[in-house]
Protein backbone atom coordinates (compact mmCIF):
# COMPACT_ATOMS: atom_id res chain seq x y z
CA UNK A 1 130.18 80.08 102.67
CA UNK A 2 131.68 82.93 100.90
CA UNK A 3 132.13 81.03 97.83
CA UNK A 4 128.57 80.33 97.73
CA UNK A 5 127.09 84.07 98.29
CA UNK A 6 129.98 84.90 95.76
CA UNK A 7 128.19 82.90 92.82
CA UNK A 8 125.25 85.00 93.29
CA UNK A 9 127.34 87.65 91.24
CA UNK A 10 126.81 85.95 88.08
CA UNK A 11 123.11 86.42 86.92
CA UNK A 12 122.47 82.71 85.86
CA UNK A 13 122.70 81.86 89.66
CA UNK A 14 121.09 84.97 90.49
CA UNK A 15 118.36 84.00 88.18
CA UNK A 16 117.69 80.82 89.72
CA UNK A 17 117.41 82.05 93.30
CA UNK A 18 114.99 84.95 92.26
CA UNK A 19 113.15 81.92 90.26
CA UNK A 20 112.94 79.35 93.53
CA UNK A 21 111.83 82.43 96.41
CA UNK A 22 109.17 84.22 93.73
CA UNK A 23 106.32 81.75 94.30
CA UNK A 24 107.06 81.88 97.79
CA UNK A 25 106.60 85.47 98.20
CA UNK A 26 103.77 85.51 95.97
CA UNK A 27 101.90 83.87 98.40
CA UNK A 28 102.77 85.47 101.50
CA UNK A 29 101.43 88.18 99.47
CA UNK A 30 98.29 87.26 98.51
CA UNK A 31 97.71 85.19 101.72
CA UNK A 32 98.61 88.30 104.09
CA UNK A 33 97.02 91.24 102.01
CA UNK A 34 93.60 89.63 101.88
CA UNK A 35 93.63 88.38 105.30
CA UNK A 36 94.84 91.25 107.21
CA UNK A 37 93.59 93.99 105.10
CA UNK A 38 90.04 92.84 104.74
CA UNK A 39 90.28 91.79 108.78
CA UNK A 40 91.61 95.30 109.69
CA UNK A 41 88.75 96.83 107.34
CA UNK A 42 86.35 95.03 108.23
CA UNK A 43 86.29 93.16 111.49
CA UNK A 44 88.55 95.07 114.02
CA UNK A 45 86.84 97.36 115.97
CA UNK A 46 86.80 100.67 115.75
CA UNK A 47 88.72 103.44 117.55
CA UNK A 48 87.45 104.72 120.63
CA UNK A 49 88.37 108.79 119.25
CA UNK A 50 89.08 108.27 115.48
CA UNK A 51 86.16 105.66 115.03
CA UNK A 52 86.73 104.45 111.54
CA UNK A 53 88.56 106.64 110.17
CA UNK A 54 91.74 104.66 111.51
CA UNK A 55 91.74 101.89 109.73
CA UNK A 56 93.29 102.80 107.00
CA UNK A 57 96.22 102.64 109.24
CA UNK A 58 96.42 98.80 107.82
CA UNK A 59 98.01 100.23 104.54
CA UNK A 60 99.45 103.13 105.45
CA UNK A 61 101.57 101.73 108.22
CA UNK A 62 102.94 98.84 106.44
CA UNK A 63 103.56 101.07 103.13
CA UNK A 64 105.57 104.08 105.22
CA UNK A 65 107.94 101.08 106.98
CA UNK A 66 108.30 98.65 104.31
CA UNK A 67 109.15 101.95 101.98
CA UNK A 68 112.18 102.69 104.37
CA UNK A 69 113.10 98.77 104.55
CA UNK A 70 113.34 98.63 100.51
CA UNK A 71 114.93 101.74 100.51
CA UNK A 72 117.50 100.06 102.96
CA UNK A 73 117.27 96.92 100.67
CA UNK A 74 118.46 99.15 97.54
CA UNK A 75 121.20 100.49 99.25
CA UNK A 76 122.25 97.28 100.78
CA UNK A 77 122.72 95.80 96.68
CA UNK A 78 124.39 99.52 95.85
CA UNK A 79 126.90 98.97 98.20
CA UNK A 80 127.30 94.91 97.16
CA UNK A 81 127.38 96.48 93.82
CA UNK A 82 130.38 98.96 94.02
CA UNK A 83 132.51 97.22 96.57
CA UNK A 84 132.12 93.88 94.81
CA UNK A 85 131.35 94.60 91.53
CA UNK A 86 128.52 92.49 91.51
CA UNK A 87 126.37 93.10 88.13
CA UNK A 88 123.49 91.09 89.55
CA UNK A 89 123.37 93.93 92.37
CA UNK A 90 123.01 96.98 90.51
CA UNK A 91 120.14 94.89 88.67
CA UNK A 92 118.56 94.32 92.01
CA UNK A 93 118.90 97.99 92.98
CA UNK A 94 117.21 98.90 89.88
CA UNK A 95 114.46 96.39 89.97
CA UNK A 96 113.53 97.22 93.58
CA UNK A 97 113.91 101.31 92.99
CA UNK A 98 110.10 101.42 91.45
CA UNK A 99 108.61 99.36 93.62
CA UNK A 100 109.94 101.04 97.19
CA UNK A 101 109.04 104.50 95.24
CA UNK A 102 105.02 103.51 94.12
CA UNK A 103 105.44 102.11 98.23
CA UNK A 104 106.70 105.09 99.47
CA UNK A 105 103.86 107.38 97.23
CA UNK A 106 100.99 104.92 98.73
CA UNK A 107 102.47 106.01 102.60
CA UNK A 108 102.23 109.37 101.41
CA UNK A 109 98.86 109.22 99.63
CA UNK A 110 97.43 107.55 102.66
CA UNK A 111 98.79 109.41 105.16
CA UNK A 112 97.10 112.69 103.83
CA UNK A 113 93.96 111.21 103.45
CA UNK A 114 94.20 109.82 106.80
CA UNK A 115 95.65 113.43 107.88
CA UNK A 116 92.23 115.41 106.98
CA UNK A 117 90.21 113.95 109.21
CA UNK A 118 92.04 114.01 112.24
CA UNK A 119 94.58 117.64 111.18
CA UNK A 120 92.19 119.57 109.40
CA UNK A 121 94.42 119.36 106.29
CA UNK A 122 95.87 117.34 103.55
CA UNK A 123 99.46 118.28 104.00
CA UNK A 124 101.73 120.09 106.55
CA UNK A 125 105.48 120.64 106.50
CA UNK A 126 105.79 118.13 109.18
CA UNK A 127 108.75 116.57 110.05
CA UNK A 128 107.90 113.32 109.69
CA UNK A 129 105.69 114.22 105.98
CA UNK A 130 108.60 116.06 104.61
CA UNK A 131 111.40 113.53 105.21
CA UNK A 132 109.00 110.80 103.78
CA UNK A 133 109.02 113.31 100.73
CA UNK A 134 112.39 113.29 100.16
CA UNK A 135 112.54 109.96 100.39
CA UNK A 136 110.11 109.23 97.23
CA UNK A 137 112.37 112.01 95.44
CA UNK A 138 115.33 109.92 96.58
CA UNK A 139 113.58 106.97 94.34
CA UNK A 140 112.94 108.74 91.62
CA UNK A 141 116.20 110.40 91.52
CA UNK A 142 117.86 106.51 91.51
CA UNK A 143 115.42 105.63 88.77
CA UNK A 144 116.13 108.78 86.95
CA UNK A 145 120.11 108.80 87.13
CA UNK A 146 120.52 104.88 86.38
CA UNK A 147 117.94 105.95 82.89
CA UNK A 148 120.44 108.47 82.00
CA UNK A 149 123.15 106.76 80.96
CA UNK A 150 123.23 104.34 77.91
CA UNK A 151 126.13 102.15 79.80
CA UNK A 152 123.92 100.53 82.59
CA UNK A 153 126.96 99.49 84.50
CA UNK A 154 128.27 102.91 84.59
CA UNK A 155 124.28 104.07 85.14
CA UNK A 156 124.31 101.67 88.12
CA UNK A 157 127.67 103.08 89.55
CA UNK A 158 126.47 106.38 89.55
CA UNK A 159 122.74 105.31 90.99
CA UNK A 160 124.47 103.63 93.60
CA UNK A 161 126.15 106.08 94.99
CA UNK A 162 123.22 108.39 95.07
CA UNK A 163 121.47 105.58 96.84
CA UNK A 164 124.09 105.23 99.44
CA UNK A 165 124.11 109.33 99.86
CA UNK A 166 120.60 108.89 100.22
CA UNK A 167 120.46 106.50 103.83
CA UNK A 168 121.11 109.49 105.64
CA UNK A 169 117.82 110.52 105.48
CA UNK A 170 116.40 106.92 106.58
CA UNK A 171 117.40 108.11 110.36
CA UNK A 172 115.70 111.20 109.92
CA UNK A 173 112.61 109.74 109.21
CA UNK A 174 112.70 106.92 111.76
CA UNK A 175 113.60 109.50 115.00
CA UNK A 176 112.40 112.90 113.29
CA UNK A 177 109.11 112.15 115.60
CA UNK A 178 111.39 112.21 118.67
CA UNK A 179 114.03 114.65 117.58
CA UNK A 180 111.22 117.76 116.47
CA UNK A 181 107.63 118.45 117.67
CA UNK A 182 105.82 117.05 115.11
CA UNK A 183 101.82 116.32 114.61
CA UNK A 184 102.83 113.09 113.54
CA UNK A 185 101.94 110.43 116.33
CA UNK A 186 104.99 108.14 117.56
CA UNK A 187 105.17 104.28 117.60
CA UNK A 188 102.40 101.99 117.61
CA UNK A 189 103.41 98.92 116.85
CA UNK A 190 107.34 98.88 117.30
CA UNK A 191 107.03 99.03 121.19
CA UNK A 192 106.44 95.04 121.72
CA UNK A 193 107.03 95.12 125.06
CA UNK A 194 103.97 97.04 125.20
CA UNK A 195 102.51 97.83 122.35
CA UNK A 196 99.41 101.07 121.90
CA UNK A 197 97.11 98.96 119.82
CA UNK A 198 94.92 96.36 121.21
CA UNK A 199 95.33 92.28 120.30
CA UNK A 200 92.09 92.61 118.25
CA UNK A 201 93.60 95.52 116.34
CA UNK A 202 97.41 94.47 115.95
CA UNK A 203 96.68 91.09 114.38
CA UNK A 204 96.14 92.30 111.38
CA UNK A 205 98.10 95.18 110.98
CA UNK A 206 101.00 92.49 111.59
CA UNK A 207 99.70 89.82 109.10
CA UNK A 208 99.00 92.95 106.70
CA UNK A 209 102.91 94.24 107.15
CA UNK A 210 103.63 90.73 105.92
CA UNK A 211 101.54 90.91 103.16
CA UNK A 212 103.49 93.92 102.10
CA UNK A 213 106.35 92.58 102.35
CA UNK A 214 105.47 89.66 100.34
CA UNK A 215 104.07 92.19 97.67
CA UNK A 216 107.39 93.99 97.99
CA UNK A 217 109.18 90.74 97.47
CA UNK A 218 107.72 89.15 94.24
CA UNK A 219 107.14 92.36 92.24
CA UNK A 220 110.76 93.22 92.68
CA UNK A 221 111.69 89.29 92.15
CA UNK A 222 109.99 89.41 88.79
CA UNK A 223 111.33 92.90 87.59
CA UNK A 224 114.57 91.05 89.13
CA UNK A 225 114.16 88.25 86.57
CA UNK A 226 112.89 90.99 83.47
CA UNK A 227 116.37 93.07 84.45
CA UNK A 228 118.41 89.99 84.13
CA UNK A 229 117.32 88.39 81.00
CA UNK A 230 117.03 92.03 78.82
CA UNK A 231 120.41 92.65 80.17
CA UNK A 232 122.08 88.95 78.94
CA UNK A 233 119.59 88.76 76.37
CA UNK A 234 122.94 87.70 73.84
CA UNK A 235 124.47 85.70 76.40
CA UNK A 236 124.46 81.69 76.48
CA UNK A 237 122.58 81.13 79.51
CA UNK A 238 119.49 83.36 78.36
CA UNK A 239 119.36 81.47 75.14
CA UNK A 240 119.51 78.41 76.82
CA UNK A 241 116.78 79.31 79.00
CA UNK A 242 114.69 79.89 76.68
CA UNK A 243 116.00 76.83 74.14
CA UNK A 244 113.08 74.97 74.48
CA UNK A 245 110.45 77.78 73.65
CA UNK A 246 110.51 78.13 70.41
CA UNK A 247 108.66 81.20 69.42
CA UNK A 248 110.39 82.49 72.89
CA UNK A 249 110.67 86.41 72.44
CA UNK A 250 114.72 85.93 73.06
CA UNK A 251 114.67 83.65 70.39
CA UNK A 252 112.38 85.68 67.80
CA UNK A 253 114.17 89.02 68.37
CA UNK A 254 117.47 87.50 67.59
CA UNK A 255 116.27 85.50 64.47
CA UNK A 256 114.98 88.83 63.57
CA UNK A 257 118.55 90.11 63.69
CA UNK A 258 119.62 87.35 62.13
CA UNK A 259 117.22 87.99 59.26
CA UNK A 260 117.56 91.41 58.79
CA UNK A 261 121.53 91.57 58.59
CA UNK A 262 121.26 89.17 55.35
CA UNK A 263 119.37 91.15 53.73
CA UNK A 264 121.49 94.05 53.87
CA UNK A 265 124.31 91.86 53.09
CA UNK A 266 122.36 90.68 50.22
CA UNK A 267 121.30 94.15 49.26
CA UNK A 268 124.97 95.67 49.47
CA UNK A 269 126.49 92.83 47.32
CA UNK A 270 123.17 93.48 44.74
CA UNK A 271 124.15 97.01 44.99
CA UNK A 272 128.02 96.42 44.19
């Protein structure tokens, strides 16, 4: 078993995987975002105080938790990354740092225009809003740090770690409506036992969550694939990937090289 989650380390295997689960995700996403956004829009009823000003609880909801599960999901492939030395992992921690950062800005985005209606203003130094904050500067300080060094194995090393630093504050946001007094209303949908939204209303806030994730999961799948092949664009596999294409972009940038490096040979020996 071990042996086979091992061979995930080397990106030709990785590359197949993220090629077999993309179409799959793809349409969980466009499946789930269509039928539970436009349902929660559109057809659930509205709120008894908030009216309809709460549905657009159907994206911010499933942005604010699936931005903590891809920050845990970045993380997870940091840690994979430094204990194993698995180059495939600090790829997937990069490929996934965008997306859980545009995630985590759409929870924030949302949640102040939710926010006005029912607070009076756009932002307060809630609990809740400022953790979330820090979290989106977490992102960008991953994406920022891995950009900053010219070695990307050393750039993922160093993102890593700040990644792993960085789950602390996943905690935070998860409890910081129970630990402080916060404006920020508590769990709706987590309690399943007994949940505080009605059948009618849940339904698609569920099926919209797994939109998300399906989103989530095929964006990062193809930046996945993108990381992969510009890293081992010299590399055998990549070439042989693309073997069969033959005005492939792999192929033309190297017979570009190619081209170019006679004629400066042929221009230094004219020159001599």
């Amino acid at each position: 078993m071990w042996k086979w989650i091992n061979s995930f380390a080397k990106p030709e295997k990785a590359y197949g995987l993220a090629s077999l689960l993309l179409p799959y995700f793809a349409f969980v996403a466009v499946v789930g975002l269509i039928t539970g956004v436009i349902w929660g829009l559109v057809y659930a009823p509205a709120d008894y105080q908030q009216g309809d000003s709460y549905r657009i609880i159907y994206i911010h909801v499933p942005s604010a938790i699936l931005s903590l599960s891809a920050y845990v999901a970045m993380a997870t492939a940091a840690l994979v990354g430094l204990v194993w030395q698995w180059r495939t992992a600090f790829m997937f921690m990069i490929a996934i740092a965008p997306v859980g950062a545009v995630i985590c800005f759409i929870s924030l985005f949302t949640g102040a225009a939710w926010g006005k209606p029912m607070w009076g203003t756009w932002w307060i130094w809630d609990a809740r809003l400022t953790s979330q904050l820090i979290l989106l500067f977490l992102y960008l300080g991953v994406i920022a740090l891995y950009a900053a060094f010219e070695d990307k194995q050393q750039g993922g090393k160093a993102a890593g770690v700040m990644a792993l630093v960085g789950v602390i504050n996943i905690p935070i946001i998860k409890y910081s409506v129970e630990w402080w007094n916060t404006l920020h209303q508590g769990a709706t949908i987590s309690k399943f036992e007994k949940p505080s939204m009605p059948p009618e209303m849940l339904w698609p806030l569920l099926i919209s969550i797994l939109g998300f994730v399906g989103f989530i999961g095929a964006i990062t799948l193809m930046r996945f694939k993108n990381e992969m092949i510009i890293r081992d664009k010299h590399r055998p596999w990549v070439l042989t990937l693309f073997s069969d294409v033959g005005n492939s972009p792999i192929k033309t940038a190297a017979n570009s090289a190619d081209v170019t490096d006679k004629e400066t040979t042929v221009t230094q020996q004219g020159g001599q």
